[in-house]
PDB file of N, CA and C in Angstrom:
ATOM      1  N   UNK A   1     135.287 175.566  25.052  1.00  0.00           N
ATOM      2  CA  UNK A   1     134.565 175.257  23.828  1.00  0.00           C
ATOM      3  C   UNK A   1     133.306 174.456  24.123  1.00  0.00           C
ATOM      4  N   UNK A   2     133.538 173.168  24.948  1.00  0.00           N
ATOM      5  CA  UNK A   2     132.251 172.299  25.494  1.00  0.00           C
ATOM      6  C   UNK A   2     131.214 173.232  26.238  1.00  0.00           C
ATOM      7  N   UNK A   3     131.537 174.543  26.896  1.00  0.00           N
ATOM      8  CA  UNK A   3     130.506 175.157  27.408  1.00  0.00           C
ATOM      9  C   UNK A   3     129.828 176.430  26.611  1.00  0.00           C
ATOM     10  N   UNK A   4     130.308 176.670  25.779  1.00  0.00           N
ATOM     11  CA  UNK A   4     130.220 177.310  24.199  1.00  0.00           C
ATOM     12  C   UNK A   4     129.074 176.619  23.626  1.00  0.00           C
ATOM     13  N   UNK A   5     129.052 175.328  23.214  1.00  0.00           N
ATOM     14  CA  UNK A   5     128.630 174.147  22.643  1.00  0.00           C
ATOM     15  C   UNK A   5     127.113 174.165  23.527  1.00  0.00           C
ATOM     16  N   UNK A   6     127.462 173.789  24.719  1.00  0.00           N
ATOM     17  CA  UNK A   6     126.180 173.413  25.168  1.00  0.00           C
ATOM     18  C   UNK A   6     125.227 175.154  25.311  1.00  0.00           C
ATOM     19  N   UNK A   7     125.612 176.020  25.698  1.00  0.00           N
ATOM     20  CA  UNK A   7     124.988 176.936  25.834  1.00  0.00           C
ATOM     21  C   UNK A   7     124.130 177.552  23.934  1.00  0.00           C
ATOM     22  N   UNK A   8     124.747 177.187  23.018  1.00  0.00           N
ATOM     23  CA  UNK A   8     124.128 177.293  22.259  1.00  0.00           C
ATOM     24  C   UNK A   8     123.114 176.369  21.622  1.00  0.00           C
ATOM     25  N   UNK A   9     122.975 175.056  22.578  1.00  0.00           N
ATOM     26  CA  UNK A   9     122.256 174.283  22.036  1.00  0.00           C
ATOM     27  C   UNK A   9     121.052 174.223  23.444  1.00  0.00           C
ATOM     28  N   UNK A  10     121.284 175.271  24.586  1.00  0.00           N
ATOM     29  CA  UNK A  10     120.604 175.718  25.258  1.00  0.00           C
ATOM     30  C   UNK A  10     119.829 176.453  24.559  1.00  0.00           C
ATOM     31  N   UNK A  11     119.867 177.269  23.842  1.00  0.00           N
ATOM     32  CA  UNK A  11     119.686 178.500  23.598  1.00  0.00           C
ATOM     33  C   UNK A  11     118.694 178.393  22.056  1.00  0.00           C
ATOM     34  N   UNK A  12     119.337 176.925  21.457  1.00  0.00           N
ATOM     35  CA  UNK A  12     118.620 176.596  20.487  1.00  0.00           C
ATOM     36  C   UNK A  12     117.251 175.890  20.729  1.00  0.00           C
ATOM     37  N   UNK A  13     117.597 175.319  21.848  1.00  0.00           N
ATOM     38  CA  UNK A  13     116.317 174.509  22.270  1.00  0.00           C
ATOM     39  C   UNK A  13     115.313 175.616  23.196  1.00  0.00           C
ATOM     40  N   UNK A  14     115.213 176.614  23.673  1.00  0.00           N
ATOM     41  CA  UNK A  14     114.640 178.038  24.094  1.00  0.00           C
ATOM     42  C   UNK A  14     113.823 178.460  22.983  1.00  0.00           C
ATOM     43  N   UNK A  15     114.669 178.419  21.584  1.00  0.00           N
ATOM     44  CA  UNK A  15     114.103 179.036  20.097  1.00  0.00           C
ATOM     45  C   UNK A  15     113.047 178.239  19.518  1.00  0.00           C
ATOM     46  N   UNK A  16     113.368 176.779  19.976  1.00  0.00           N
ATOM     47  CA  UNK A  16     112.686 175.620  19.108  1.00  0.00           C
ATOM     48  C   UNK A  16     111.764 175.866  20.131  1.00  0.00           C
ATOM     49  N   UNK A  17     111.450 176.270  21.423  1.00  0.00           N
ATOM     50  CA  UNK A  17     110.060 175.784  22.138  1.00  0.00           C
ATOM     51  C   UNK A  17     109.218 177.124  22.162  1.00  0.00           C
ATOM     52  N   UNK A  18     109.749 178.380  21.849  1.00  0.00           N
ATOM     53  CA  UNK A  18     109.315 179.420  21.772  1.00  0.00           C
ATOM     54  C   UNK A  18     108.213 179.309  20.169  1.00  0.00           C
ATOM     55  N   UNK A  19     109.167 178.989  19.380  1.00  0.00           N
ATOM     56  CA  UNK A  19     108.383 179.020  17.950  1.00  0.00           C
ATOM     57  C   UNK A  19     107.650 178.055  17.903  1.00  0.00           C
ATOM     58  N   UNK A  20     107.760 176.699  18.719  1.00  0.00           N
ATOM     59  CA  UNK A  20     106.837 175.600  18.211  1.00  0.00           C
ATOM     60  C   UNK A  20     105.244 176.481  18.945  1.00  0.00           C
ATOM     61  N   UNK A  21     105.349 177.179  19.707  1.00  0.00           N
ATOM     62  CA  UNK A  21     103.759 177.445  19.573  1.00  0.00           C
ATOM     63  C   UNK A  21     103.414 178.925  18.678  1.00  0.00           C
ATOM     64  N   UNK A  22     102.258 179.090  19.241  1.00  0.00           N
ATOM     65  CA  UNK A  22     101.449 179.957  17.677  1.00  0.00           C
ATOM     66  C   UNK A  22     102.277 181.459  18.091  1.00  0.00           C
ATOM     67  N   UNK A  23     102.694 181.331  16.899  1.00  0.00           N
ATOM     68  CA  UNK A  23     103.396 182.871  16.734  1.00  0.00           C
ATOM     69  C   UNK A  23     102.667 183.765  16.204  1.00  0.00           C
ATOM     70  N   UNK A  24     103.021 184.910  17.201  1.00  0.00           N
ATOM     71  CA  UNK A  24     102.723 186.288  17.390  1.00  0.00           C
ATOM     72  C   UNK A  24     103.346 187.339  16.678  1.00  0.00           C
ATOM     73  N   UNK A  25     102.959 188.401  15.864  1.00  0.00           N
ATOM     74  CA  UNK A  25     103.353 189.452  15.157  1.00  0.00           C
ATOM     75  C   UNK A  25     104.834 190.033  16.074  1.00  0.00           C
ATOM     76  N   UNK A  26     105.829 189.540  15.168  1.00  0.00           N
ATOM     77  CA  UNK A  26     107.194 190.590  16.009  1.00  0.00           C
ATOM     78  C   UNK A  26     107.890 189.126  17.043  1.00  0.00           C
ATOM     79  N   UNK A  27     106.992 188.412  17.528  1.00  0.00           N
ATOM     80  CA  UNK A  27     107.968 187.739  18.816  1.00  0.00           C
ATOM     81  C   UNK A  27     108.878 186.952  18.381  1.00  0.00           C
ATOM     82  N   UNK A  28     108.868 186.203  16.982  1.00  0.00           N
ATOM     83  CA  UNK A  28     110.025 185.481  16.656  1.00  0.00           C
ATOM     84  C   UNK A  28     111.287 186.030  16.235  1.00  0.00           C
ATOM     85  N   UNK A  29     110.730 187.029  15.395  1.00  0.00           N
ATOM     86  CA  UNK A  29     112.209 188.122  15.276  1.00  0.00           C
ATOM     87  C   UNK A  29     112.550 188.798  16.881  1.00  0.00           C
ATOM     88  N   UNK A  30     111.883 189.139  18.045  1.00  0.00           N
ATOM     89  CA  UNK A  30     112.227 189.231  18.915  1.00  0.00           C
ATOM     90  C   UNK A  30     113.440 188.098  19.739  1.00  0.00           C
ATOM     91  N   UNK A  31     112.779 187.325  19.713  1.00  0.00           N
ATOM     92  CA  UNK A  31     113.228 186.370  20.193  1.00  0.00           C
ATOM     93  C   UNK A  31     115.011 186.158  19.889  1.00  0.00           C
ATOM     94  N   UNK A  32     115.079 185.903  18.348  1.00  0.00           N
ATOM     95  CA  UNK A  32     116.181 185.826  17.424  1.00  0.00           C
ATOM     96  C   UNK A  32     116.773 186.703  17.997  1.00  0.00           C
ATOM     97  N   UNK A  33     116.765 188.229  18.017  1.00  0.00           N
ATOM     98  CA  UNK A  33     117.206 189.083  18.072  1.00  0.00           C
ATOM     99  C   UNK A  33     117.669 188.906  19.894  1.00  0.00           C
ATOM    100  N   UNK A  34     117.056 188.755  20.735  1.00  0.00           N
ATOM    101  CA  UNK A  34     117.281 188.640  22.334  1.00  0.00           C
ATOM    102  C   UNK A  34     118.534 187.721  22.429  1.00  0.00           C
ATOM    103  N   UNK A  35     118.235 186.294  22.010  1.00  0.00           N
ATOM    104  CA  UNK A  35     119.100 185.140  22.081  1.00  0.00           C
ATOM    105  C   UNK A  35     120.884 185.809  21.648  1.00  0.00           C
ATOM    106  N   UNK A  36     120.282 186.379  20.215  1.00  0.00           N
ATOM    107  CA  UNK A  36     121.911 187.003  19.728  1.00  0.00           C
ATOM    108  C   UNK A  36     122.767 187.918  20.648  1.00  0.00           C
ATOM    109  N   UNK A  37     122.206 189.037  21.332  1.00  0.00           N
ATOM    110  CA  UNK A  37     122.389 190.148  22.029  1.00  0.00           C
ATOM    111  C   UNK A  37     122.333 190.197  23.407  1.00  0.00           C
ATOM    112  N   UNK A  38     121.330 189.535  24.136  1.00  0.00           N
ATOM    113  CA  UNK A  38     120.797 188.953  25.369  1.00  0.00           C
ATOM    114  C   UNK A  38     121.338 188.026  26.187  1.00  0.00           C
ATOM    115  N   UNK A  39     121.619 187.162  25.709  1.00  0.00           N
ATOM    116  CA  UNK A  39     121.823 185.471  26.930  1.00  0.00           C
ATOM    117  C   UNK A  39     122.680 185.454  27.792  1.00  0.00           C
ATOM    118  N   UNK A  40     123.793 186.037  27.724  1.00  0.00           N
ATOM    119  CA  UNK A  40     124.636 186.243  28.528  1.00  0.00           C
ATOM    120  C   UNK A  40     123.955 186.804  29.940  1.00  0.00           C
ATOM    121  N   UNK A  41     123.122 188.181  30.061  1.00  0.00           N
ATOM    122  CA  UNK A  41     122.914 188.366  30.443  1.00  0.00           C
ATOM    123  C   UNK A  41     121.670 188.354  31.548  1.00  0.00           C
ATOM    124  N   UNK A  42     121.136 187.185  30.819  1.00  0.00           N
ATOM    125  CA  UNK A  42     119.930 186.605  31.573  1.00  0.00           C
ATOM    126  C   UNK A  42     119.934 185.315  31.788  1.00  0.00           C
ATOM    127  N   UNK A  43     121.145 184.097  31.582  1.00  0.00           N
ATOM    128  CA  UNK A  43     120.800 182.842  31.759  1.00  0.00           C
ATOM    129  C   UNK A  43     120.897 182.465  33.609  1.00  0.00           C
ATOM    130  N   UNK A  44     121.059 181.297  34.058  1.00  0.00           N
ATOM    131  CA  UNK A  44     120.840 181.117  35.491  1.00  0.00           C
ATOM    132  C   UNK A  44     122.388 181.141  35.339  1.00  0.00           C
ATOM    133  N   UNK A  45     123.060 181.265  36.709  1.00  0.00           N
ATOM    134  CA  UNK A  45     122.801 181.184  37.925  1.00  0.00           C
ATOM    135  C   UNK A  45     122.257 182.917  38.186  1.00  0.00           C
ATOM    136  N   UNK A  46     121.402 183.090  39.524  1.00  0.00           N
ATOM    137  CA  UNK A  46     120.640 184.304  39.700  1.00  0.00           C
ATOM    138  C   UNK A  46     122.117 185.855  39.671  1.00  0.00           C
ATOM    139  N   UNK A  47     122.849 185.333  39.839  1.00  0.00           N
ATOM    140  CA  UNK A  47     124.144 185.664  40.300  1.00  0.00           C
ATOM    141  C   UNK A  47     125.413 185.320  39.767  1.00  0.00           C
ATOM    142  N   UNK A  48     126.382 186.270  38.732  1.00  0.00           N
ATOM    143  CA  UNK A  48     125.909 187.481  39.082  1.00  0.00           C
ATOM    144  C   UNK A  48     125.393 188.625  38.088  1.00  0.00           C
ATOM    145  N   UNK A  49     124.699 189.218  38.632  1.00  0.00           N
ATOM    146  CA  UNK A  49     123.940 190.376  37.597  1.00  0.00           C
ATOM    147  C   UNK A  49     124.652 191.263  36.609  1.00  0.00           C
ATOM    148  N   UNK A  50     124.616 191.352  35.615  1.00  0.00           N
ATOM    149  CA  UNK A  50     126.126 191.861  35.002  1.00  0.00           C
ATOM    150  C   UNK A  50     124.910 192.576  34.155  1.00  0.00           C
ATOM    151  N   UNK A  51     125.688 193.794  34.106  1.00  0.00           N
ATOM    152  CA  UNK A  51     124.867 195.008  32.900  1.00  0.00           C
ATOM    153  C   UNK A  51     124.896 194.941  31.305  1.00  0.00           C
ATOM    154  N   UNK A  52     123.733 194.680  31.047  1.00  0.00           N
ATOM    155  CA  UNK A  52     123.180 194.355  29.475  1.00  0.00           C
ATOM    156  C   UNK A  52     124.325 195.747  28.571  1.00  0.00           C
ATOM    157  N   UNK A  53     124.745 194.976  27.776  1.00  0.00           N
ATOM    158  CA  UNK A  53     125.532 195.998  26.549  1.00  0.00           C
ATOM    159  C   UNK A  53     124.449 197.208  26.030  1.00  0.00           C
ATOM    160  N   UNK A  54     124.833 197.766  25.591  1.00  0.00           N
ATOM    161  CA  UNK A  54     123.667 198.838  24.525  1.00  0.00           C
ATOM    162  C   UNK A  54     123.016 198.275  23.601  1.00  0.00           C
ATOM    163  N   UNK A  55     123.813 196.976  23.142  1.00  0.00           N
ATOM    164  CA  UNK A  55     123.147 196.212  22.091  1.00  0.00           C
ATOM    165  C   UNK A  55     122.026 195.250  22.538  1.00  0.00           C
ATOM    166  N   UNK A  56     122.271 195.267  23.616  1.00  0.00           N
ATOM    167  CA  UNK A  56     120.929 194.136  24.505  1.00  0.00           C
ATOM    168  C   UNK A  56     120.212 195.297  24.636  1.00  0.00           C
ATOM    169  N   UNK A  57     120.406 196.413  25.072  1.00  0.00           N
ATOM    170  CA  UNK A  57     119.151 197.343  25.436  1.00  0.00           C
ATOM    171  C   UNK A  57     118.300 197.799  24.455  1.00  0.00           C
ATOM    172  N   UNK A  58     119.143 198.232  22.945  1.00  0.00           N
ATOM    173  CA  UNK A  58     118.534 198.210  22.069  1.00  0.00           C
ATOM    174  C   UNK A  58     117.422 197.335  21.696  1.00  0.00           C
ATOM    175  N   UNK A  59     117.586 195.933  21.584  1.00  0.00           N
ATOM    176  CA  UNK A  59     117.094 194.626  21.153  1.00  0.00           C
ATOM    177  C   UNK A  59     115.683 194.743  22.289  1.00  0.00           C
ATOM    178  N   UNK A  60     115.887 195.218  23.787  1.00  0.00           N
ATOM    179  CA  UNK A  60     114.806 195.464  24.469  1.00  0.00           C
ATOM    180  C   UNK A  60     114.180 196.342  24.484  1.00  0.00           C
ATOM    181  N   UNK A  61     114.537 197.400  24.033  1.00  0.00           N
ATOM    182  CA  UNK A  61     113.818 198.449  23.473  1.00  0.00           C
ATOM    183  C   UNK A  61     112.306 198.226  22.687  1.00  0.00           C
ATOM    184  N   UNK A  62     113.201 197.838  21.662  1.00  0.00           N
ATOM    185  CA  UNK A  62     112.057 197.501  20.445  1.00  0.00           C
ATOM    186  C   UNK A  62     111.070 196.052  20.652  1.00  0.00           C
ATOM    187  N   UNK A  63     111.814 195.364  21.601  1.00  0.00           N
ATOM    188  CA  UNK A  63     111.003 194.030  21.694  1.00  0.00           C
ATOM    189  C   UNK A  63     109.611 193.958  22.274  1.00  0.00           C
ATOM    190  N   UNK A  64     108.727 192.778  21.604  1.00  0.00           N
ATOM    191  CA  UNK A  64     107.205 192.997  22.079  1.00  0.00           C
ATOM    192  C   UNK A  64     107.279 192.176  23.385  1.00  0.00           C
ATOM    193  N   UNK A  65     108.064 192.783  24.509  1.00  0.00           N
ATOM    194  CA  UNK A  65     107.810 191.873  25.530  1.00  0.00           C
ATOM    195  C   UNK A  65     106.514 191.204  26.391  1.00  0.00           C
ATOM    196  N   UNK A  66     105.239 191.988  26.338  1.00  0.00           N
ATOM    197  CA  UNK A  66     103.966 190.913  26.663  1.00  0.00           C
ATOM    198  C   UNK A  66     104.098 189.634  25.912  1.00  0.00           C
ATOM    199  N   UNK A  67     104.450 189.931  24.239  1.00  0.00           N
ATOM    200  CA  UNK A  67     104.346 188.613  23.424  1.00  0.00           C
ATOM    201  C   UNK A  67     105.102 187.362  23.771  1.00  0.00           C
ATOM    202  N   UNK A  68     106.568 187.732  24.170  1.00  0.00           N
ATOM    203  CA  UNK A  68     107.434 187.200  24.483  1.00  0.00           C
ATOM    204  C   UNK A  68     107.162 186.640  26.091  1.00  0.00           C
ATOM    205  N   UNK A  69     106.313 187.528  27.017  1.00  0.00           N
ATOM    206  CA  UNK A  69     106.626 186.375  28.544  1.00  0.00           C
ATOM    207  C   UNK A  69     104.851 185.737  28.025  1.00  0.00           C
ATOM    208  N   UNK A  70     104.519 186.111  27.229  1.00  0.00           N
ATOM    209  CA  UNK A  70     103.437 185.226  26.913  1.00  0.00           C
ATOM    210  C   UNK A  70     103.795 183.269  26.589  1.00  0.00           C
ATOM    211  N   UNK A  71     105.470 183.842  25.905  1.00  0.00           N
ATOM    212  CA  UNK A  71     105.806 182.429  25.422  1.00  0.00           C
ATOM    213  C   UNK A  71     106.811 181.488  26.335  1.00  0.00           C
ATOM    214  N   UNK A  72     106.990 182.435  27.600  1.00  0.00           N
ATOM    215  CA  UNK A  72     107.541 181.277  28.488  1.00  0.00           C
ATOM    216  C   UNK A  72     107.294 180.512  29.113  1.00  0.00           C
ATOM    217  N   UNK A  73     108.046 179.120  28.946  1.00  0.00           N
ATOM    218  CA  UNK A  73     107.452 178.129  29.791  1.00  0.00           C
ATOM    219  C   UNK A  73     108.534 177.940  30.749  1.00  0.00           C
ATOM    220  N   UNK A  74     108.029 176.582  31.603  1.00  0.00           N
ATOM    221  CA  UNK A  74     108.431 176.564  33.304  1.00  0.00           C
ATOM    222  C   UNK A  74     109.838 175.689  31.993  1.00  0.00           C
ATOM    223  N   UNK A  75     109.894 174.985  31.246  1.00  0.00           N
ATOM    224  CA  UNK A  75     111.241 174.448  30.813  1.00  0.00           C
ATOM    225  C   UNK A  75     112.187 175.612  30.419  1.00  0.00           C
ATOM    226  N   UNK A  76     111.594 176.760  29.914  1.00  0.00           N
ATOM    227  CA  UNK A  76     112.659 178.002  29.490  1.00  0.00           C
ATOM    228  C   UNK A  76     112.674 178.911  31.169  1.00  0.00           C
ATOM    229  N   UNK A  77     112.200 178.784  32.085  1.00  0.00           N
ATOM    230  CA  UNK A  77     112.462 178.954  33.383  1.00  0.00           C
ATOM    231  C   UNK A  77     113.728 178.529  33.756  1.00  0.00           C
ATOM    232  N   UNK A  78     113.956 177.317  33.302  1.00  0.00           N
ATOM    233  CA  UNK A  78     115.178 176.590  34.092  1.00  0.00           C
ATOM    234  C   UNK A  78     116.355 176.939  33.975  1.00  0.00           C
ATOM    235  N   UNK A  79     116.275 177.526  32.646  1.00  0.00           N
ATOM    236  CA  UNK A  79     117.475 177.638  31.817  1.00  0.00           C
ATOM    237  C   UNK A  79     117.401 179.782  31.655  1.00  0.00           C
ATOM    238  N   UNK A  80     116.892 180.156  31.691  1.00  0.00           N
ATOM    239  CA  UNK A  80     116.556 181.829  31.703  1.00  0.00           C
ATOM    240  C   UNK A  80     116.127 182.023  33.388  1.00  0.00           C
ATOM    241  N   UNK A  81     116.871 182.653  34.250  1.00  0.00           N
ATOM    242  CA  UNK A  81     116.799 183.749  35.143  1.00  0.00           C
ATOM    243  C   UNK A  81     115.708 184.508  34.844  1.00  0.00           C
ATOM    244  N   UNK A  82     114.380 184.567  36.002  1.00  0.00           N
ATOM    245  CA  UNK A  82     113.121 185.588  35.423  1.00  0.00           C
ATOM    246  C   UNK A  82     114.072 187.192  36.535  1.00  0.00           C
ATOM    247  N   UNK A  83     114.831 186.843  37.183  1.00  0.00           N
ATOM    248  CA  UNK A  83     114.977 187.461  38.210  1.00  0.00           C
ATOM    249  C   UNK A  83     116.056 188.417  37.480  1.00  0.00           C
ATOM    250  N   UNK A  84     117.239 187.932  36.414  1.00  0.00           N
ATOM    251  CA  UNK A  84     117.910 188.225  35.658  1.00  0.00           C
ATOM    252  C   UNK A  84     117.194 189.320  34.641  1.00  0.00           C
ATOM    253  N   UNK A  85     116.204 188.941  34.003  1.00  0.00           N
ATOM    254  CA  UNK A  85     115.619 189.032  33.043  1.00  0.00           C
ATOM    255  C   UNK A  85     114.672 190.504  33.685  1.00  0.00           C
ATOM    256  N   UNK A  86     114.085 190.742  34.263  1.00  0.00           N
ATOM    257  CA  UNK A  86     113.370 191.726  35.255  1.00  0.00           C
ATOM    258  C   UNK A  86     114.741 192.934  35.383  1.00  0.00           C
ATOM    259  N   UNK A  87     115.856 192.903  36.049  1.00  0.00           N
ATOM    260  CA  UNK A  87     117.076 193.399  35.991  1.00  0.00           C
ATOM    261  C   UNK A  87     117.423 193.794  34.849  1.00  0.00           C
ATOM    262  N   UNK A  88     117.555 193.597  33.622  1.00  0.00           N
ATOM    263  CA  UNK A  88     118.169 193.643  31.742  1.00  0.00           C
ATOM    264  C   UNK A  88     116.975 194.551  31.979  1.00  0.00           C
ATOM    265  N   UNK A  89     115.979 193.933  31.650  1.00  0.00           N
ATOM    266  CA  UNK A  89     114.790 195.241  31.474  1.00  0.00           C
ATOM    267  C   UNK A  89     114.453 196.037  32.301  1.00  0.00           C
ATOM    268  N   UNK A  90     114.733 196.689  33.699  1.00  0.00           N
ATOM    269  CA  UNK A  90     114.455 197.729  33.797  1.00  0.00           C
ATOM    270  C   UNK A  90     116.108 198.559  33.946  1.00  0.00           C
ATOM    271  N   UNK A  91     117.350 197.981  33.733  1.00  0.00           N
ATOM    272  CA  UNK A  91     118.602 198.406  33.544  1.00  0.00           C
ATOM    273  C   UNK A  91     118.282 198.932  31.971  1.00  0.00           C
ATOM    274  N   UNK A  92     117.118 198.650  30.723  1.00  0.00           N
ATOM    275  CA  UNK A  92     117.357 199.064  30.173  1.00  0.00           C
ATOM    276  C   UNK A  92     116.272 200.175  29.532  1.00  0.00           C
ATOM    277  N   UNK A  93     115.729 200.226  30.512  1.00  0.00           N
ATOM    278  CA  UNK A  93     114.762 201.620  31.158  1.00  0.00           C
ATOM    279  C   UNK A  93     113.227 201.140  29.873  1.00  0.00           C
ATOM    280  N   UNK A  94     113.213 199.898  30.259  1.00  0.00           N
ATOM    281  CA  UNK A  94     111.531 199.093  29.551  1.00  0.00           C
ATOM    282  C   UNK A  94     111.808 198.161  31.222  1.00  0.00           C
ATOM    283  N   UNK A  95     111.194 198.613  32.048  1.00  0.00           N
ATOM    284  CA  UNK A  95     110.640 197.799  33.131  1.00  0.00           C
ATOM    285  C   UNK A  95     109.607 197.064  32.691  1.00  0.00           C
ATOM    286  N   UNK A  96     109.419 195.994  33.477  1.00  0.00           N
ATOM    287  CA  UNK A  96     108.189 195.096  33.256  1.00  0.00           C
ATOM    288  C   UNK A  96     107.335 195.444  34.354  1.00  0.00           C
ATOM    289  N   UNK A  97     105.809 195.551  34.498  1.00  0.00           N
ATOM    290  CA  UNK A  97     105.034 195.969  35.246  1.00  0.00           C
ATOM    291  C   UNK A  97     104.594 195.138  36.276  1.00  0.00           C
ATOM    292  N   UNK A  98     105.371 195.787  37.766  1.00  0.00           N
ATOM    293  CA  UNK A  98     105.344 195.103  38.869  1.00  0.00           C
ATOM    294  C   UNK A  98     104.346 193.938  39.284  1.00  0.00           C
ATOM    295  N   UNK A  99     103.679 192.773  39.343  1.00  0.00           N
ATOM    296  CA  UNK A  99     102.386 192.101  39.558  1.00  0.00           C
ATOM    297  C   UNK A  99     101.968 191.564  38.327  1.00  0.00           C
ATOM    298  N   UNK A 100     102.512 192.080  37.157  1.00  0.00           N
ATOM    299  CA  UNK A 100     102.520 191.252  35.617  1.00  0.00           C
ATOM    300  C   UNK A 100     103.118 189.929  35.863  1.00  0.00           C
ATOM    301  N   UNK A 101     102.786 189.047  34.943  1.00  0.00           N
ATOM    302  CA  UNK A 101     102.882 187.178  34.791  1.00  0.00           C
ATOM    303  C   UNK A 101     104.246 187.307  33.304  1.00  0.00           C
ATOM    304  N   UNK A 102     105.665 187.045  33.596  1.00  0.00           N
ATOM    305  CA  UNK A 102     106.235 186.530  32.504  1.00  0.00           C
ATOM    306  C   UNK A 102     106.438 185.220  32.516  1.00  0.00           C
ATOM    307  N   UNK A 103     106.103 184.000  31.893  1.00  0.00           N
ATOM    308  CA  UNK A 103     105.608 182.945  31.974  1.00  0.00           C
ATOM    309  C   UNK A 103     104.737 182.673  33.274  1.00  0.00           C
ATOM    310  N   UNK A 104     105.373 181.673  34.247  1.00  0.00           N
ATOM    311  CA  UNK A 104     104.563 181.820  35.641  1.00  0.00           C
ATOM    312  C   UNK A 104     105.559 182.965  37.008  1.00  0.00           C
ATOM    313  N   UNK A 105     106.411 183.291  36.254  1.00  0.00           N
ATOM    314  CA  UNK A 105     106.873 184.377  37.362  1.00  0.00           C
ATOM    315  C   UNK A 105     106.672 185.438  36.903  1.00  0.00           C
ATOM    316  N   UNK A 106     106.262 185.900  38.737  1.00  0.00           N
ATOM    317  CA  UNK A 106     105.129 186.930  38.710  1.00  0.00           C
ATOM    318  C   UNK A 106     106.309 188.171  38.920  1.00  0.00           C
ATOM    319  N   UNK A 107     105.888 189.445  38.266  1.00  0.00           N
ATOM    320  CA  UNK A 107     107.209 190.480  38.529  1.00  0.00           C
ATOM    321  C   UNK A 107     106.919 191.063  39.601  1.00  0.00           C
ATOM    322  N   UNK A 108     107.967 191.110  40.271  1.00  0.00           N
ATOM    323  CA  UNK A 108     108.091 191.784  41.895  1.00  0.00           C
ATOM    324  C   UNK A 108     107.898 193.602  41.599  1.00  0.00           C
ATOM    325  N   UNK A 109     107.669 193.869  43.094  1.00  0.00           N
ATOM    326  CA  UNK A 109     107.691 195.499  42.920  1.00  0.00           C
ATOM    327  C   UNK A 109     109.457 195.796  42.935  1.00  0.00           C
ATOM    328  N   UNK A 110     109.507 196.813  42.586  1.00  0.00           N
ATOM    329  CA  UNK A 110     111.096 197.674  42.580  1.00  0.00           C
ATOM    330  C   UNK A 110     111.371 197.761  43.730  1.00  0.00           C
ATOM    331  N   UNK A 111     112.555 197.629  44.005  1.00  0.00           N
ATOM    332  CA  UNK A 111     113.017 198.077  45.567  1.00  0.00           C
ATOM    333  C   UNK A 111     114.432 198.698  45.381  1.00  0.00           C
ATOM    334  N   UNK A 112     114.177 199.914  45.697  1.00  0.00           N
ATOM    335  CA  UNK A 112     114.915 200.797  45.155  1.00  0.00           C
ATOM    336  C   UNK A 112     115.272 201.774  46.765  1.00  0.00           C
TER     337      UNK A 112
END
């Protein structure tokens, strides 16, 4: 329950630093929508990589992700896996573009 507890007040404080700056058409309902469907699958430790539901892929589907790594900071770094997060999205066939900036991590090429 205590790790229940804190992960949603992780997760609340992610929401509160995302919205406290200037919002973008779509990224707050993004956001909402990621946190609900998402977190599991992208918080730290890097390991281990566990495959996003259909309902996370959906939610990435439609999401404005430039808007969204526009709004990360090095404090939602700590707590969100970029390495995780790179993995969800191209497991859910919206890759992020290799040498693109989501907050300050930079996306690697595929190695496939």
């Amino acid at each position: 329950m205590g790790k229940l507890s804190g992960l949603f007040w992780v997760m609340a404080l992610v929401l509160a630093m995302v919205a406290g700056t200037k919002s973008d058409e779509g990224c707050s309902r993004d956001l909402q929508d990621l946190i609900m469907e998402c977190q599991k699958y992208v918080m730290n430790p890097a390991n281990p990589k566990i495959e996003p539901s259909n309902a996370c892929c959906s939610v990435i589907q439609k999401a404005n992700v430039p808007c969204l790594c526009s709004k990360v900071t090095k404090e939602i770094e700590k707590i969100v896996c970029m390495e995780k997060v790179v993995y969800v999205a191209d497991y859910c066939k919206k890759p992020l573009q290799p040498g693109s900036k989501c907050g300050s991590y930079t996306i690697p090429s595929l190695q496939q």
